[in-house]
C-alpha atoms as a PDB file:
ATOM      1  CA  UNK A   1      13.441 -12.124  -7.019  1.00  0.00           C
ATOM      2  CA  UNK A   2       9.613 -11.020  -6.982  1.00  0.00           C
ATOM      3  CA  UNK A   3      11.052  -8.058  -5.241  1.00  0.00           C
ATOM      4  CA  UNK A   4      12.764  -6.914  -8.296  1.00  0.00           C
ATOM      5  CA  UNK A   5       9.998  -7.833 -10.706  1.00  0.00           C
ATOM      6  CA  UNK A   6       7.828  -5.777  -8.969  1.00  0.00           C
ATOM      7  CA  UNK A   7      10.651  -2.471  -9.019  1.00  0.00           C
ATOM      8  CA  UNK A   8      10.461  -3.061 -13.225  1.00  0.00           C
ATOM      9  CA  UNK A   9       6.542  -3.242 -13.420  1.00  0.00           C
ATOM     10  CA  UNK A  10       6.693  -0.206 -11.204  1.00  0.00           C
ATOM     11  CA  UNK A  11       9.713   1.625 -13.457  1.00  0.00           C
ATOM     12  CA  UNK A  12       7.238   0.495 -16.461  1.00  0.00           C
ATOM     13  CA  UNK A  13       4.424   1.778 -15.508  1.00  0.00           C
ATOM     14  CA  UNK A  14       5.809   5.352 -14.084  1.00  0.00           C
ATOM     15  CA  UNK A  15       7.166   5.469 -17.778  1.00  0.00           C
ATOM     16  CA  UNK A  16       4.088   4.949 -19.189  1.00  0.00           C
ATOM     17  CA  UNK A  17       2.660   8.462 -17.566  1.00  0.00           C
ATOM     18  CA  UNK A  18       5.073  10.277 -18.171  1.00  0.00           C
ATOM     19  CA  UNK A  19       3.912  11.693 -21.379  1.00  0.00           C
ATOM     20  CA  UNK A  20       5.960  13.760 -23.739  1.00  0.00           C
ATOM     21  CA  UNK A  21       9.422  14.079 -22.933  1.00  0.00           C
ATOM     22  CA  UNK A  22       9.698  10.979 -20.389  1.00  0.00           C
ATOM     23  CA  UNK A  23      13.259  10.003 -21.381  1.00  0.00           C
ATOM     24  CA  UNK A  24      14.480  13.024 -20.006  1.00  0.00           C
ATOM     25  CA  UNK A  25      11.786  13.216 -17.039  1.00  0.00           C
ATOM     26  CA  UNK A  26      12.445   9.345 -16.275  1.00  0.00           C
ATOM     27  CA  UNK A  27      16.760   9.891 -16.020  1.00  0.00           C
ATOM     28  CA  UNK A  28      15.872  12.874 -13.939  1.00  0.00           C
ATOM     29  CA  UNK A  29      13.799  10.851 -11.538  1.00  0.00           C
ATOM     30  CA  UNK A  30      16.827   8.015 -11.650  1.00  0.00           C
ATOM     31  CA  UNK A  31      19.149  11.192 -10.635  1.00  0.00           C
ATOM     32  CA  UNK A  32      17.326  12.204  -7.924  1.00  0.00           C
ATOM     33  CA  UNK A  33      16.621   8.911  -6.280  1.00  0.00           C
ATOM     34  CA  UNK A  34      20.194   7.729  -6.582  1.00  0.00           C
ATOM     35  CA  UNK A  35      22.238  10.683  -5.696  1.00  0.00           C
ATOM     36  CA  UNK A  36      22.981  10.853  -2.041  1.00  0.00           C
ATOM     37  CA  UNK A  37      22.668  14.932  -2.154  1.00  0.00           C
ATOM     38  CA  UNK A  38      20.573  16.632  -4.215  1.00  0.00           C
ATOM     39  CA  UNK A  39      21.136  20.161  -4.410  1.00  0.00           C
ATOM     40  CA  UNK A  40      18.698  21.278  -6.938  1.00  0.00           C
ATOM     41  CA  UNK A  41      17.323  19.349  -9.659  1.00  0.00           C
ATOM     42  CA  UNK A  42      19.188  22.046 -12.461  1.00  0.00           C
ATOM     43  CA  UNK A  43      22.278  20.690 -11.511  1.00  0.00           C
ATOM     44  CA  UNK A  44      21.249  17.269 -12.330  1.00  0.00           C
ATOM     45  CA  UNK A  45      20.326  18.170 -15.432  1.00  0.00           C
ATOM     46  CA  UNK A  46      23.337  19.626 -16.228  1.00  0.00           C
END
């Protein structure tokens, strides 16, 4: 359990820096850590 407490203070506070546009930025970063393959990140953004 303190394991994933620690992954959402973590998620929080990389969301946090993002800046402008960190909805995007933050789902790209989800993409690219949860896709077996990525290619390029264009395509995930497609």
């Amino acid at each position: 359990m303190k394991s994933l407490t620690c992954l959402k203070e973590f998620r929080k506070r990389a969301y946090c820096l993002l800046g402008n546009g960190k909805d995007g930025l933050f789902d790209l970063m989800d993409a690219a850590i949860t896709c077996p393959c990525v290619p390029s990140f264009a395509e995930l953004s497609l």
